[in-house]
Protein backbone atom coordinates (compact mmCIF):
# COMPACT_ATOMS: atom_id res chain seq x y z
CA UNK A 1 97.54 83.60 96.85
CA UNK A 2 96.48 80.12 98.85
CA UNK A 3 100.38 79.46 98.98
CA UNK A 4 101.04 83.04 100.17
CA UNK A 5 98.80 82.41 103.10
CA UNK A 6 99.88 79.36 104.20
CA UNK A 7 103.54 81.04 104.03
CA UNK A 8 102.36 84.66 105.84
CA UNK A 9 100.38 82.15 108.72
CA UNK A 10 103.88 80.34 109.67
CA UNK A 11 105.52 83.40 109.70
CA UNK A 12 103.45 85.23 111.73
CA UNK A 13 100.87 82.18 113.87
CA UNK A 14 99.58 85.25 116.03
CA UNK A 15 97.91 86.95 112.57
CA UNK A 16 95.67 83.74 112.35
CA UNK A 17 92.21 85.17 112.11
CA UNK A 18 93.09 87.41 109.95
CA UNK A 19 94.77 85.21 107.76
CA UNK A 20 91.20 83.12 107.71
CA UNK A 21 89.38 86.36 106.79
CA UNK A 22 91.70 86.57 104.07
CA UNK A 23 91.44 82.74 102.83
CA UNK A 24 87.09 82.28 103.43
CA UNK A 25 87.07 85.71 100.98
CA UNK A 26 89.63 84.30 98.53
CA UNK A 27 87.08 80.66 99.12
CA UNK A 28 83.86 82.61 98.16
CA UNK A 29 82.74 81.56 94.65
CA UNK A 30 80.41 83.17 92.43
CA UNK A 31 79.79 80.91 89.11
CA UNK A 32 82.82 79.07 90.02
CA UNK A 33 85.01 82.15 89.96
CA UNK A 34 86.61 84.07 93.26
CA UNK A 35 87.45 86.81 90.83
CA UNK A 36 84.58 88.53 92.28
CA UNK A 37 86.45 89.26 95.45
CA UNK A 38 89.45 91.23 93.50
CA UNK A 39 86.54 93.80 92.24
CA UNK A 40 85.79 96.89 94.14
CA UNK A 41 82.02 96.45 93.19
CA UNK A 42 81.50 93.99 95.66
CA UNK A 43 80.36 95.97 98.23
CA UNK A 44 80.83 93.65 100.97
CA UNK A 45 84.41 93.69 101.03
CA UNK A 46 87.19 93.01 98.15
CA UNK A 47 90.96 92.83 98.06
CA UNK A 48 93.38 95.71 97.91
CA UNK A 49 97.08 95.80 97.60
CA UNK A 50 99.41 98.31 99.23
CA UNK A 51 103.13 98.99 98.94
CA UNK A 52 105.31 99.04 101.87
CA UNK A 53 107.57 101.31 99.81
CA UNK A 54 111.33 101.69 101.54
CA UNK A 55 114.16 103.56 100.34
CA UNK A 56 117.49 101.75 99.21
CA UNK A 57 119.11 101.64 102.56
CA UNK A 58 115.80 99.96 104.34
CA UNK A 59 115.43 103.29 107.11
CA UNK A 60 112.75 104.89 105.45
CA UNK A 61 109.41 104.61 103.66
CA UNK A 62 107.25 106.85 100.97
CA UNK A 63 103.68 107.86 102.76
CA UNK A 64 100.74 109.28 101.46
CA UNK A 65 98.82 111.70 102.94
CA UNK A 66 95.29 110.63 101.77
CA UNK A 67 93.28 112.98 100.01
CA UNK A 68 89.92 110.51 100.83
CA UNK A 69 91.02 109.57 104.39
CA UNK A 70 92.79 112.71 105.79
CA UNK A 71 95.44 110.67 107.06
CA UNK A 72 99.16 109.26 106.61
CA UNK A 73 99.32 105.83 104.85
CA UNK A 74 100.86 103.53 102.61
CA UNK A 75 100.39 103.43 99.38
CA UNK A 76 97.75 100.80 98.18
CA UNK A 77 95.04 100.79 95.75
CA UNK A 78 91.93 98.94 94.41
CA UNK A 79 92.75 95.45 92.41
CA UNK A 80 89.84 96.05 90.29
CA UNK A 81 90.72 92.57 88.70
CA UNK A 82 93.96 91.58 88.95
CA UNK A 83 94.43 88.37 90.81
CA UNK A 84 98.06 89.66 91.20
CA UNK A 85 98.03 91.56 94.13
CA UNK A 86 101.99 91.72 94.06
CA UNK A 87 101.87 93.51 90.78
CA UNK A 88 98.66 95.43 91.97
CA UNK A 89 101.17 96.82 95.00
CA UNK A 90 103.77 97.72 92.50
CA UNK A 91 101.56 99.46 90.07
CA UNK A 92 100.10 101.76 92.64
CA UNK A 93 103.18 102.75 94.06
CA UNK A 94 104.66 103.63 90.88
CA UNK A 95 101.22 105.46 90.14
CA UNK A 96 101.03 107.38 93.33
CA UNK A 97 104.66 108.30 93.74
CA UNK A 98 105.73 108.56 90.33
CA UNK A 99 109.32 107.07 90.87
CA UNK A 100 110.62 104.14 88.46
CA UNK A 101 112.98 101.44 88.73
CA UNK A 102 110.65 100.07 91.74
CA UNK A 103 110.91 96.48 92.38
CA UNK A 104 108.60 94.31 94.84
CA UNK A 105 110.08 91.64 97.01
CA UNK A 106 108.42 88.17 96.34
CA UNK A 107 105.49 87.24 99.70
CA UNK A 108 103.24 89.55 102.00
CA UNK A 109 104.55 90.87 104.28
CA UNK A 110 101.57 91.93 105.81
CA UNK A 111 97.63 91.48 106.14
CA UNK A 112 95.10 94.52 107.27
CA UNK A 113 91.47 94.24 107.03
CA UNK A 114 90.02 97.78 107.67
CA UNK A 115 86.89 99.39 107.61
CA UNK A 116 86.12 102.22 104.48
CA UNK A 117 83.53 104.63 105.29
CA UNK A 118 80.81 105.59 103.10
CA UNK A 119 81.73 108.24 100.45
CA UNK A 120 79.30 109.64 98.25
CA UNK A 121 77.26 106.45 96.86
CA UNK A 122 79.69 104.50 98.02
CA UNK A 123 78.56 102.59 101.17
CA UNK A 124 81.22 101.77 104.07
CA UNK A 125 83.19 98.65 102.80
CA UNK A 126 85.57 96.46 104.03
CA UNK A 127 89.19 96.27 102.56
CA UNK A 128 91.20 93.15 102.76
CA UNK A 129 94.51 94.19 101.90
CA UNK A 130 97.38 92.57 100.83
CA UNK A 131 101.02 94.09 101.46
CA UNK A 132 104.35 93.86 99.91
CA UNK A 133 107.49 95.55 100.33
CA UNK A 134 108.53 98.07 97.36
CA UNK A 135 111.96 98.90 97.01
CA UNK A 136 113.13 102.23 95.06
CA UNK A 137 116.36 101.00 93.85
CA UNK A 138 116.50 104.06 91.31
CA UNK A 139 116.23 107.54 93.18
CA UNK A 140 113.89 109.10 95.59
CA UNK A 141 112.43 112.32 93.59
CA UNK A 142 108.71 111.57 93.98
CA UNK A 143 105.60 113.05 92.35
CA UNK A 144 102.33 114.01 94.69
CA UNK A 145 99.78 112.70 92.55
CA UNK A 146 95.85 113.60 92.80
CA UNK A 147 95.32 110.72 94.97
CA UNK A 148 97.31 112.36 98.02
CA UNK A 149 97.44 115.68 99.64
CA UNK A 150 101.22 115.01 100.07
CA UNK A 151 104.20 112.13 99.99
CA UNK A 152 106.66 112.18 102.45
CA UNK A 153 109.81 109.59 103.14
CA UNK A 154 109.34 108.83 106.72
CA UNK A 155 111.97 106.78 109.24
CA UNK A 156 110.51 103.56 110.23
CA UNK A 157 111.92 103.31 113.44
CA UNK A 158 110.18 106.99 114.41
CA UNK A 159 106.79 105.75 112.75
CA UNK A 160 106.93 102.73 115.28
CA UNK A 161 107.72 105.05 118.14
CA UNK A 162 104.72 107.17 117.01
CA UNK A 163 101.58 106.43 119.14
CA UNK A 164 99.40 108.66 117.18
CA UNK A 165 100.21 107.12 113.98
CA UNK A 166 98.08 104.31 112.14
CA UNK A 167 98.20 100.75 114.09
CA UNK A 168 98.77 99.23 111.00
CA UNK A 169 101.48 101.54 109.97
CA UNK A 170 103.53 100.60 113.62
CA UNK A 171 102.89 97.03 113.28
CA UNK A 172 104.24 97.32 109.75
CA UNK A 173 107.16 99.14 111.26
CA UNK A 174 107.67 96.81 114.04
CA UNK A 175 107.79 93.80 111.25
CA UNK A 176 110.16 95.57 109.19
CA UNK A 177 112.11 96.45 112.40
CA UNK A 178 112.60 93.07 113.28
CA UNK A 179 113.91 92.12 110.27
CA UNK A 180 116.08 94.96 109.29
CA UNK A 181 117.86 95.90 113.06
């Protein structure tokens, strides 16, 4: 992930701070390890993955509604482990959509640390999460899973147009925009 960082902060020199949020987590050590930081246990704040999940043609991309947060998002999940946060992207969007034949594009393509409220016994938290582009390269039939109220495909261009919709979502949009006029 160092290498990733140093790629996402010449791509994009205006994310800076958040890229050093990012790096001082992935820096923490506890008994020599930073493997704490990929576990949801650490209450403080751990790393997430999500999946910037776009159709074959690049105009649209697979939301959740969340069934926790009440609102439209990407698809993302908990690394609980994995140091891979690539593969942790592509896992959950397989898990939450239910399509196959998914295939994640190599580098982030975007960094978002947000604030979790408290749920249950689970105090607020921060998420540091780490986003790849998904492709579906094998069909578009999707399965709402128990994690989301409902999926929808949704055009990019109309999500960046959207001023009620998540910040993160539009300057995902915007990013995607740019590359794929």
């Amino acid at each position: 992930m160092p290498v990733e960082l140093t790629r996402y902060r010449k791509r994009w020199p205006g994310e800076g701070a958040v890229v050093d949020e990012f790096q001082a987590l992935l820096d923490e050590r506890v008994d020599d390890t930073p493997a704490h930081a990929f576990m949801r246990e650490r209450l403080g704040g751990h790393f997430t993955a999500s999946s910037w999940l776009v159709d074959a043609g690049g105009a649209r991309v697979l939301l959740t509604h969340h069934r926790k947060l009440g609102r439209w998002l990407q698809l993302g999940g908990h690394a609980d482990g994995d140091t891979d946060l690539a593969a942790v992207a592509l896992r959950e969007a397989e898990e939450e959509s239910g399509l196959s034949g998914l295939v994640v594009e190599a580098g982030l393509f975007d960094l978002d640390r947000h604030w979790i409220p408290e749920r249950g016994d689970v105090p607020g938290h921060w998420h540091y999460d780490a986003r790849y582009v998904v492709r579906a390269t094998a069909g578009e039939a999707f399965v709402v899973g128990y994690e989301s109220l409902d999926l929808a495909w949704r055009d990019i261009a109309a999500i960046q147009a959207d001023l009620a919709a998540d910040e993160s979502l539009r300057r995902m949009a915007r990013k995607w925009l740019a590359r794929h006029p």
